[in-house]
PDB file of N, CA and C in Angstrom:
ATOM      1  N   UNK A   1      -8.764 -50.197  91.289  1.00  0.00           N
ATOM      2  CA  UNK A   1      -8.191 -51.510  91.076  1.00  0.00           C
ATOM      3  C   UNK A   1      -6.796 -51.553  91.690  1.00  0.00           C
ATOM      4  N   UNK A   2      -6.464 -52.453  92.695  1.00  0.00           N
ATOM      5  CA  UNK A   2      -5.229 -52.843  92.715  1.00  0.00           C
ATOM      6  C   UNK A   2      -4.292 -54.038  92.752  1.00  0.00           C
ATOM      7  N   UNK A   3      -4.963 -54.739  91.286  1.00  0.00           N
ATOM      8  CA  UNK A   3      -4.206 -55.660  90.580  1.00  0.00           C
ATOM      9  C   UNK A   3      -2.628 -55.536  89.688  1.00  0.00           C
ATOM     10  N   UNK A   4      -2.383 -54.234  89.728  1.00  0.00           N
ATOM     11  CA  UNK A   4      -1.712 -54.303  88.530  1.00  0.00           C
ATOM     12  C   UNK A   4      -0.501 -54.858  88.305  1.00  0.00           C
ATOM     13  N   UNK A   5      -0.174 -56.094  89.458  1.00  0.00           N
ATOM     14  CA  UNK A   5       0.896 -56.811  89.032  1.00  0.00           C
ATOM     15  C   UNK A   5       0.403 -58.232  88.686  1.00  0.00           C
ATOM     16  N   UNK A   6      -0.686 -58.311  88.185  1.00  0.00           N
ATOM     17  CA  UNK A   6      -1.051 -59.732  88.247  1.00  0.00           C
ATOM     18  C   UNK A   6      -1.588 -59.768  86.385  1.00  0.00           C
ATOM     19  N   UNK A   7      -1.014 -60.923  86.105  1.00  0.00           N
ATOM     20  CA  UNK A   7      -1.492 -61.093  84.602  1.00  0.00           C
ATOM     21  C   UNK A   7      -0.572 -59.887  83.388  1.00  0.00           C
ATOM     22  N   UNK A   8      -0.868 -60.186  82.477  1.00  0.00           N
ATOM     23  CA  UNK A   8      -0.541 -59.142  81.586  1.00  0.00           C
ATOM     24  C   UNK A   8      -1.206 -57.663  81.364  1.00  0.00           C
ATOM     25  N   UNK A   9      -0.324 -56.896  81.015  1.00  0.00           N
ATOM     26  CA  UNK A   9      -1.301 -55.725  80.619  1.00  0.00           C
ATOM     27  C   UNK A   9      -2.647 -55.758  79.705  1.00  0.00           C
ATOM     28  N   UNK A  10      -2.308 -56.012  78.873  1.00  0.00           N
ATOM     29  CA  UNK A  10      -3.147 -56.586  77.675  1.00  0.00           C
ATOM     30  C   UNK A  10      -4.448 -57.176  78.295  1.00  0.00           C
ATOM     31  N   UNK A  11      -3.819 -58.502  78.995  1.00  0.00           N
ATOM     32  CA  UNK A  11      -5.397 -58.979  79.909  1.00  0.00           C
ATOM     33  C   UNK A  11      -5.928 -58.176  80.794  1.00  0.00           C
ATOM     34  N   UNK A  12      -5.657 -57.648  81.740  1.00  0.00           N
ATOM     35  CA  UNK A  12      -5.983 -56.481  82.490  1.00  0.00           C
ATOM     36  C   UNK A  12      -7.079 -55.807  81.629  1.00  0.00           C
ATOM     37  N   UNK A  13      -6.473 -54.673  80.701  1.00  0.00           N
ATOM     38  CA  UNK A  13      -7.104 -53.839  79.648  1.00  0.00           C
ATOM     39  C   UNK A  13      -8.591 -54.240  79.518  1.00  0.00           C
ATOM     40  N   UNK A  14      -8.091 -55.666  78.981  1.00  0.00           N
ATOM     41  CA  UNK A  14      -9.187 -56.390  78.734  1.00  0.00           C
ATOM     42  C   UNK A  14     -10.224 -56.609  79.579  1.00  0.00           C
ATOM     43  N   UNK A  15     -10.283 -57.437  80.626  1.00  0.00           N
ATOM     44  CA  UNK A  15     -11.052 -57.106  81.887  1.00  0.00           C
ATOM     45  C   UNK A  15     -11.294 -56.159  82.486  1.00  0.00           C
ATOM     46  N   UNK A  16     -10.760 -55.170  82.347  1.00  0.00           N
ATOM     47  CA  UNK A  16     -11.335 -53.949  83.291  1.00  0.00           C
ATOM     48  C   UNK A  16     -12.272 -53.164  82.429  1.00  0.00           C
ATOM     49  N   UNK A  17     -12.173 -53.066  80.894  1.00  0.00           N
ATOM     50  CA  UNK A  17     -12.769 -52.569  79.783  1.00  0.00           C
ATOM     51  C   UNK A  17     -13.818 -53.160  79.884  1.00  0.00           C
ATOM     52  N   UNK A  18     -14.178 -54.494  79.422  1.00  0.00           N
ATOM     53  CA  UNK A  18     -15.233 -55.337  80.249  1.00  0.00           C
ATOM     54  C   UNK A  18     -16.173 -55.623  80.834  1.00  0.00           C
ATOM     55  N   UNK A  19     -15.765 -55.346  81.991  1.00  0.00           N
ATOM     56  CA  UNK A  19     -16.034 -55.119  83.608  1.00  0.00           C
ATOM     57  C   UNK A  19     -16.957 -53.817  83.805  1.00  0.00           C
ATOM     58  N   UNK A  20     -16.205 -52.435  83.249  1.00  0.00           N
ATOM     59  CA  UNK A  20     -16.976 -51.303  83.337  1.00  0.00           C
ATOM     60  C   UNK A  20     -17.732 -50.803  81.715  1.00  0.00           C
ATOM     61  N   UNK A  21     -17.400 -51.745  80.937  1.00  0.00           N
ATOM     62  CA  UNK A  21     -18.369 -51.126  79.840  1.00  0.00           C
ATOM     63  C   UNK A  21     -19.133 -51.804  79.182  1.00  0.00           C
ATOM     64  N   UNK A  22     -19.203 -53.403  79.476  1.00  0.00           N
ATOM     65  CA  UNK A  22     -19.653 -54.279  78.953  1.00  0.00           C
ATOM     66  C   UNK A  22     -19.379 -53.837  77.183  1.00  0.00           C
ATOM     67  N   UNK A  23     -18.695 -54.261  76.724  1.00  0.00           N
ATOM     68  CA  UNK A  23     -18.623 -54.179  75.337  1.00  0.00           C
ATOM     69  C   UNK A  23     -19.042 -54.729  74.481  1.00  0.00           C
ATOM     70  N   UNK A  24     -19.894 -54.229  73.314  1.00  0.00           N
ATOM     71  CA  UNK A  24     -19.940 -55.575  72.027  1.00  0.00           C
ATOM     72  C   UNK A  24     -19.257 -55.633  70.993  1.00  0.00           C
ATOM     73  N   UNK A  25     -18.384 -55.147  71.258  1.00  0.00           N
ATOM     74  CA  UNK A  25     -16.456 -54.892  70.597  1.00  0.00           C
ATOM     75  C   UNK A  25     -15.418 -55.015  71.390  1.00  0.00           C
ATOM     76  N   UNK A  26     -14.772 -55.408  71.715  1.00  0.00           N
ATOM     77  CA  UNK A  26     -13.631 -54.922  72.219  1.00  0.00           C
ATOM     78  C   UNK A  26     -12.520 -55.552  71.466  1.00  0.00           C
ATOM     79  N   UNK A  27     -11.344 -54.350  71.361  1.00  0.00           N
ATOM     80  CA  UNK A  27     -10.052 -55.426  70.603  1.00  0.00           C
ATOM     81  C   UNK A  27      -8.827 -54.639  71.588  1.00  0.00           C
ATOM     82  N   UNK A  28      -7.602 -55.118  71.717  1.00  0.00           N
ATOM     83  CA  UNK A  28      -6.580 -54.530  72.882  1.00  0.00           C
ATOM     84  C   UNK A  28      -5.392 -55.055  71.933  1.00  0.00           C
ATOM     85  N   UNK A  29      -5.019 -53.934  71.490  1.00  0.00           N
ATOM     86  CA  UNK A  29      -3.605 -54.145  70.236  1.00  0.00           C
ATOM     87  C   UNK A  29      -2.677 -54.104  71.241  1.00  0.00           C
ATOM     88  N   UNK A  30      -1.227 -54.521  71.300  1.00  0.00           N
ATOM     89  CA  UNK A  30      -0.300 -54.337  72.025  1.00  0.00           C
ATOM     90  C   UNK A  30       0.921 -53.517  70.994  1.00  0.00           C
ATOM     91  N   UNK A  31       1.361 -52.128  71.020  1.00  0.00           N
ATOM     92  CA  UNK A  31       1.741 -51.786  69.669  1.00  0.00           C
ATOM     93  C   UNK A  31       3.225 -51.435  70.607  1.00  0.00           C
ATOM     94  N   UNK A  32       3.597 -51.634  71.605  1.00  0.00           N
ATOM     95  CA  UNK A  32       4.928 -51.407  72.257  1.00  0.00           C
ATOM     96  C   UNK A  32       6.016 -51.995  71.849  1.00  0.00           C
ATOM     97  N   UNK A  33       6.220 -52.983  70.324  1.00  0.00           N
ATOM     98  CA  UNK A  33       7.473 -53.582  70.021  1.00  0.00           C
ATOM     99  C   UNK A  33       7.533 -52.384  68.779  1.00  0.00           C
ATOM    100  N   UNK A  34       6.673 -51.634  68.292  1.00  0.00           N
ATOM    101  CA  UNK A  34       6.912 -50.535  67.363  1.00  0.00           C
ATOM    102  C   UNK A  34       7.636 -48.948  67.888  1.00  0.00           C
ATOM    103  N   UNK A  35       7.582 -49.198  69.522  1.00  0.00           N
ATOM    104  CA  UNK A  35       7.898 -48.022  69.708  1.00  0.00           C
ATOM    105  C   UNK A  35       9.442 -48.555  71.218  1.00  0.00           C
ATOM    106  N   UNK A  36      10.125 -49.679  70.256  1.00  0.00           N
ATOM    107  CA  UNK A  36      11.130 -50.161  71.629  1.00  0.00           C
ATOM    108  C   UNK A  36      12.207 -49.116  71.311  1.00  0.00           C
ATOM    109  N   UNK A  37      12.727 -48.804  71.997  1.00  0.00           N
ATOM    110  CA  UNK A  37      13.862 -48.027  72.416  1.00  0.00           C
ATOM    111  C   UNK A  37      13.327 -46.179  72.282  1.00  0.00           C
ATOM    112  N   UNK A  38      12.130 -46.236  72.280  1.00  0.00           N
ATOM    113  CA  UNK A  38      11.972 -44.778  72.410  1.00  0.00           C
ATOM    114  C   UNK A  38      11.603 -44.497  73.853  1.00  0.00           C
ATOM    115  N   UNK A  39      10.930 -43.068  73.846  1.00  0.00           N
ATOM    116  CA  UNK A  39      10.680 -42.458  75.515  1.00  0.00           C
ATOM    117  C   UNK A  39       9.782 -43.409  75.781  1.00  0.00           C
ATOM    118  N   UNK A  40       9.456 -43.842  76.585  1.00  0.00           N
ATOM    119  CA  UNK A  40       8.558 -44.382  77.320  1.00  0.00           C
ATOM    120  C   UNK A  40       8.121 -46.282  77.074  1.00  0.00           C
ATOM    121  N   UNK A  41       9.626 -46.212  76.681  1.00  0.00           N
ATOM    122  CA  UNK A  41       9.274 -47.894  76.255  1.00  0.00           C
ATOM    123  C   UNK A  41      10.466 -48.319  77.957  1.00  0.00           C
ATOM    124  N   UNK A  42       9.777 -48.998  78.475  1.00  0.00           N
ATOM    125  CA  UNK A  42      10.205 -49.415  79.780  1.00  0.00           C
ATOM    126  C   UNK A  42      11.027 -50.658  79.739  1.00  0.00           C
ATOM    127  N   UNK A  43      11.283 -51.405  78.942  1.00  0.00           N
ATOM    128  CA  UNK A  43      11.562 -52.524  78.349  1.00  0.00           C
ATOM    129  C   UNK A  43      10.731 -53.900  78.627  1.00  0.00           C
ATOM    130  N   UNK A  44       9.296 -53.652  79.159  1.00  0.00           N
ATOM    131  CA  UNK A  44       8.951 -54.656  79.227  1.00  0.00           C
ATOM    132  C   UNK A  44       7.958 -55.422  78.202  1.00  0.00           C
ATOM    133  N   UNK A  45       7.884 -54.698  76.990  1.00  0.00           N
ATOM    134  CA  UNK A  45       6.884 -54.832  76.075  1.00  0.00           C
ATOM    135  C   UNK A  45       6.027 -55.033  76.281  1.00  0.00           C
ATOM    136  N   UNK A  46       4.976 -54.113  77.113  1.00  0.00           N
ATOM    137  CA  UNK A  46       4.163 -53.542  77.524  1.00  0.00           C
ATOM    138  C   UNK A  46       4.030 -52.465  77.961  1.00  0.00           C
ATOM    139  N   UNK A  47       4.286 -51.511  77.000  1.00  0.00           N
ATOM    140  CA  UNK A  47       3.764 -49.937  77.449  1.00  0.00           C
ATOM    141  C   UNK A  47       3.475 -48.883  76.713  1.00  0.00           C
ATOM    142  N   UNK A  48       2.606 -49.218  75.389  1.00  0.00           N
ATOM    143  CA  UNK A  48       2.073 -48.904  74.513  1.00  0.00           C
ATOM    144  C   UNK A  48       1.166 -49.892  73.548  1.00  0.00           C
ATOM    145  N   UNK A  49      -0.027 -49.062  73.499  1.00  0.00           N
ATOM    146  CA  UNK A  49      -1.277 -49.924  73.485  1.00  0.00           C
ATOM    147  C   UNK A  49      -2.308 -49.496  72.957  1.00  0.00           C
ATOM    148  N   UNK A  50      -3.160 -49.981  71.770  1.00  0.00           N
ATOM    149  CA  UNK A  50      -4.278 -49.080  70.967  1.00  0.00           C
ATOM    150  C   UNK A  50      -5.569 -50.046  71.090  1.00  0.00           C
ATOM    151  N   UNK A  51      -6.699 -49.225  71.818  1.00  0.00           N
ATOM    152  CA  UNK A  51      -8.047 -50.095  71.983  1.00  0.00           C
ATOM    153  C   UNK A  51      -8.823 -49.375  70.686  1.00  0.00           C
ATOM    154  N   UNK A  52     -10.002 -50.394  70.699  1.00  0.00           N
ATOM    155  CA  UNK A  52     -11.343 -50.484  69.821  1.00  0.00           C
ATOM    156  C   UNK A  52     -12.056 -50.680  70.837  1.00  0.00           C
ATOM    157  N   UNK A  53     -13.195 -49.950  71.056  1.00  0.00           N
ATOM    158  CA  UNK A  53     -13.960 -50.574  72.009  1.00  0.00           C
ATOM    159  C   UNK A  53     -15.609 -49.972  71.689  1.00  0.00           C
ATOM    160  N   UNK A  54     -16.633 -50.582  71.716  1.00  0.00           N
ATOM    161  CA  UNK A  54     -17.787 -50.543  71.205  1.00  0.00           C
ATOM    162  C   UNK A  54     -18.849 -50.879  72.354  1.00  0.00           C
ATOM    163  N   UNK A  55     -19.462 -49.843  72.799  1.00  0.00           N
ATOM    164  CA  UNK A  55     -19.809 -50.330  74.209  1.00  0.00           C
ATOM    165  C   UNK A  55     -21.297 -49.426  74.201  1.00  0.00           C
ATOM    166  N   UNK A  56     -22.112 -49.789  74.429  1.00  0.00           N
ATOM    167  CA  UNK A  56     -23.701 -48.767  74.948  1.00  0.00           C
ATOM    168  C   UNK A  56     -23.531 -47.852  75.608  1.00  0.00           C
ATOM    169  N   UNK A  57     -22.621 -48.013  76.303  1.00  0.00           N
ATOM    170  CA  UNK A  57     -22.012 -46.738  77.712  1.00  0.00           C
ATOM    171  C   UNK A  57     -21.903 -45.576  76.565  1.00  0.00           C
ATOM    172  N   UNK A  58     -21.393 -45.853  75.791  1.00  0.00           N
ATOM    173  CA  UNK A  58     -21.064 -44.576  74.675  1.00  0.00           C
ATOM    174  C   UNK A  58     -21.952 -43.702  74.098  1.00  0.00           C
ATOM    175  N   UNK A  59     -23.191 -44.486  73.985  1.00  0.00           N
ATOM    176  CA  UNK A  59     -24.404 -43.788  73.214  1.00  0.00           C
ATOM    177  C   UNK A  59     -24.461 -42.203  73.889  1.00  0.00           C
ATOM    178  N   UNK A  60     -24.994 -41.778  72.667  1.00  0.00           N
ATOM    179  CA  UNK A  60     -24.895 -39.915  73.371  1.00  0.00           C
ATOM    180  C   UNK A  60     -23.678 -39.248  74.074  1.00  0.00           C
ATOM    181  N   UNK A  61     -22.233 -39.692  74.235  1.00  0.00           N
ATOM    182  CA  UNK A  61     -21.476 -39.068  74.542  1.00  0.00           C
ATOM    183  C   UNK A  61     -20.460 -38.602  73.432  1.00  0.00           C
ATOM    184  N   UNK A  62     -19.888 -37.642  74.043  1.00  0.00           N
ATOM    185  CA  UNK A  62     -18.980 -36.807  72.672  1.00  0.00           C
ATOM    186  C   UNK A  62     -17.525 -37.987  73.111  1.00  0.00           C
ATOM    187  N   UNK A  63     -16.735 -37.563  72.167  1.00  0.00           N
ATOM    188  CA  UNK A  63     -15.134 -38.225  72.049  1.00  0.00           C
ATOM    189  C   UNK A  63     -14.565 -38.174  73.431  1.00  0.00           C
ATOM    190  N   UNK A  64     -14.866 -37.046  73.902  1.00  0.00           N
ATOM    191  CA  UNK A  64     -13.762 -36.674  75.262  1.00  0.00           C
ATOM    192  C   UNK A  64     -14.580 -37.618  76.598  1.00  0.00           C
ATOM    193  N   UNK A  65     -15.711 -37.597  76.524  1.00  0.00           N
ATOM    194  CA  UNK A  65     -16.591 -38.542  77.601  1.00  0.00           C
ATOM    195  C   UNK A  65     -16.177 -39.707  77.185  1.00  0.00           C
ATOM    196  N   UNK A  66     -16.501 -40.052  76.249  1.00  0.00           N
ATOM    197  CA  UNK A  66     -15.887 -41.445  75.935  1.00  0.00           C
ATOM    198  C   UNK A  66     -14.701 -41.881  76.304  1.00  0.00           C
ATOM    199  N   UNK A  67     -13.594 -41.086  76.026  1.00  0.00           N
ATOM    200  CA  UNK A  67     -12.189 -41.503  76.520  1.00  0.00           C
ATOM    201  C   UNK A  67     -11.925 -41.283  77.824  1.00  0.00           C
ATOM    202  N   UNK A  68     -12.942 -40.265  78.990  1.00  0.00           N
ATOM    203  CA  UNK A  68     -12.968 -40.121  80.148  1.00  0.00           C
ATOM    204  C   UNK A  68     -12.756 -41.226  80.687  1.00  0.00           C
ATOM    205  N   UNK A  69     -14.325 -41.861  80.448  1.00  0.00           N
ATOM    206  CA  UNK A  69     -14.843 -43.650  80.574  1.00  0.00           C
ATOM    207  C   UNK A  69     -14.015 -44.420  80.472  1.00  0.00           C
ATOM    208  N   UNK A  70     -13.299 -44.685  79.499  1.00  0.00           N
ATOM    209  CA  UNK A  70     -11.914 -45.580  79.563  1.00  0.00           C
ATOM    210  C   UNK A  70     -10.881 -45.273  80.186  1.00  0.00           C
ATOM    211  N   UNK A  71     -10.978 -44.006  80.403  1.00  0.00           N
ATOM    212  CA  UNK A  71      -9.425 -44.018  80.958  1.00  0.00           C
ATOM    213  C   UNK A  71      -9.871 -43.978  82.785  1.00  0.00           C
ATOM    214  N   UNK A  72     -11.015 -43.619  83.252  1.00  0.00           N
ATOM    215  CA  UNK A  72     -11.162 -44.047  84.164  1.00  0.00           C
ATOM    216  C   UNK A  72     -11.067 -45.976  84.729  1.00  0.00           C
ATOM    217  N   UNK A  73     -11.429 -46.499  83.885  1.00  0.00           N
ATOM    218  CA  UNK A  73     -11.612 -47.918  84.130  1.00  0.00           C
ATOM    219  C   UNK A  73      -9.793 -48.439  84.472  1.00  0.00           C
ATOM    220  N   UNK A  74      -8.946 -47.617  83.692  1.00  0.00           N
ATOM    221  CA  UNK A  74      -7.493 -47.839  83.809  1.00  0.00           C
ATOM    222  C   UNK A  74      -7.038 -47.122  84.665  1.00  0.00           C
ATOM    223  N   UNK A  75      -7.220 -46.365  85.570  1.00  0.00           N
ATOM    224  CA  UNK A  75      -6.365 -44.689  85.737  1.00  0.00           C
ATOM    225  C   UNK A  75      -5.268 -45.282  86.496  1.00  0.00           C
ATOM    226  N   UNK A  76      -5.591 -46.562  87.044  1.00  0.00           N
ATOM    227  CA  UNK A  76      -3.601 -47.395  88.059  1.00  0.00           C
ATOM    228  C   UNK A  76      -2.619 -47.826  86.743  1.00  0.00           C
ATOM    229  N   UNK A  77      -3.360 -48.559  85.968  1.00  0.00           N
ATOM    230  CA  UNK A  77      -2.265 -49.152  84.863  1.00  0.00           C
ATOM    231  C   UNK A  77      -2.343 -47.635  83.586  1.00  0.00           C
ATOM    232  N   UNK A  78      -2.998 -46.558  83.883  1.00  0.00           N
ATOM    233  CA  UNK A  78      -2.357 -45.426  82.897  1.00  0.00           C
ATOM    234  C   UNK A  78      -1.274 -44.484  83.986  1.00  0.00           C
ATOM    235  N   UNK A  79      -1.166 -44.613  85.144  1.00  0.00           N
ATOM    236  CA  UNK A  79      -0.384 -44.067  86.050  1.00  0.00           C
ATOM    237  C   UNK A  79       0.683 -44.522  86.337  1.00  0.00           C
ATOM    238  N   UNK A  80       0.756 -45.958  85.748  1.00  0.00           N
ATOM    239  CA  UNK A  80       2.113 -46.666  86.603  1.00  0.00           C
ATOM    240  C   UNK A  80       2.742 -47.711  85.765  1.00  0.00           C
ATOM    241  N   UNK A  81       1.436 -48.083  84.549  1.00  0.00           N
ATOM    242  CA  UNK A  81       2.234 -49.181  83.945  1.00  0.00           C
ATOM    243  C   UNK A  81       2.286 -48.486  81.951  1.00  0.00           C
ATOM    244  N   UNK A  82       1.247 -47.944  81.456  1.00  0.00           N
ATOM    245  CA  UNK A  82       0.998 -47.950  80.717  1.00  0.00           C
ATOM    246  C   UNK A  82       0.991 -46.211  80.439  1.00  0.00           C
ATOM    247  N   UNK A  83       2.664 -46.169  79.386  1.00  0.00           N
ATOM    248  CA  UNK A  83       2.959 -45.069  78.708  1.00  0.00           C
ATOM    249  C   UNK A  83       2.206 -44.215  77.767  1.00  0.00           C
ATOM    250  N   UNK A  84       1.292 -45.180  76.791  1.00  0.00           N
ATOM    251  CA  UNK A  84       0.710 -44.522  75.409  1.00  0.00           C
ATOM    252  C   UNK A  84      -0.464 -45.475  75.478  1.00  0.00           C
ATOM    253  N   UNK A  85      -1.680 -44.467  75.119  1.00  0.00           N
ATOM    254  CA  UNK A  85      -3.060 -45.622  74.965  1.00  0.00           C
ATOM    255  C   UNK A  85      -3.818 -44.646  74.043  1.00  0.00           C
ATOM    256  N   UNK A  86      -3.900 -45.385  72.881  1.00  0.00           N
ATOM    257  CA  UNK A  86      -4.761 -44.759  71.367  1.00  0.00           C
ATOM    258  C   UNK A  86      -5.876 -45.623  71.975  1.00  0.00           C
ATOM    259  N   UNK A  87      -7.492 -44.500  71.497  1.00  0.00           N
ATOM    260  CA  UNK A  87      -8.638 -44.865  72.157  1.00  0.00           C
ATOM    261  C   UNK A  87      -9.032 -44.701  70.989  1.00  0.00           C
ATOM    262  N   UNK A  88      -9.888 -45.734  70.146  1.00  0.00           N
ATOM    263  CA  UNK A  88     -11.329 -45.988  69.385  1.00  0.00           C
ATOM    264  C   UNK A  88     -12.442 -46.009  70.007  1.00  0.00           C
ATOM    265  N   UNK A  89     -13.174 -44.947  70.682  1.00  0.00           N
ATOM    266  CA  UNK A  89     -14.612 -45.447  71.091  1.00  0.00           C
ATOM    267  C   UNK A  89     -16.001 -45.309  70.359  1.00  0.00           C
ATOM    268  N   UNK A  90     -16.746 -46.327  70.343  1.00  0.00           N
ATOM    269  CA  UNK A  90     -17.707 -45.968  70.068  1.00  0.00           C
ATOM    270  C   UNK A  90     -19.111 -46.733  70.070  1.00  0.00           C
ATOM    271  N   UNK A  91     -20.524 -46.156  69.946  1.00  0.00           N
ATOM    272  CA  UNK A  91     -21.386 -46.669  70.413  1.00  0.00           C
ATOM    273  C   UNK A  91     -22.215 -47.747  69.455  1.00  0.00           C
ATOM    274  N   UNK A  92     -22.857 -48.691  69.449  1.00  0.00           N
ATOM    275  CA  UNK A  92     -23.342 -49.641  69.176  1.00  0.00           C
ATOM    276  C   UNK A  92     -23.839 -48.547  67.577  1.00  0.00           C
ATOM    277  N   UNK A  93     -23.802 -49.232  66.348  1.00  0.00           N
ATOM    278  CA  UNK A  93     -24.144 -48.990  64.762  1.00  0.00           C
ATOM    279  C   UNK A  93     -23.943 -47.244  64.751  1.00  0.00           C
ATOM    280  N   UNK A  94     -22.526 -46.927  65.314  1.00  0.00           N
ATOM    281  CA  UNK A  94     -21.508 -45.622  64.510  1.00  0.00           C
ATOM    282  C   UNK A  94     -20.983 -46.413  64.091  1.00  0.00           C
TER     283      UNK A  94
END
């Protein structure tokens, strides 16, 4: 992807999560006004961030595949925009 100046983080997240996992959950917390003035708060209140995400892609994979999967769908906005990302994954009735 090389959007990552367009729209918000948050929306981004959202669409690209989406996009590669089709979800029948998804939620995109924005938790970066809890962590302003620490390491990695950039000042743009956006750069810390906790997903839920509930997706079929998940079925049969362990925790670490799962968060592979997501963090692949991000790896420009976890490289350049986005400091901290808490991952909930999981598969359709866990």
């Amino acid at each position: 992807m090389t959007d990552i100046a367009t729209g918000s983080i948050a929306d981004q997240i959202t669409r690209r999560l989406t996009e590669a996992l089709s979800p029948t959950r998804l939620e995109v917390v924005n938790e970066s006004a809890q962590h302003r003035g620490h390491l990695g708060d950039d000042g743009t209140g956006e750069s810390h961030f906790r997903v839920v995400v509930e997706s079929a892609a998940f079925a049969g994979l362990n925790r670490v595949a799962r968060q592979r999967l997501v963090n692949r769908a991000l790896a420009d906005l976890l490289a350049e925009r986005i400091h901290a990302l808490a991952i909930q994954a999981r598969a359709p009735g866990e």
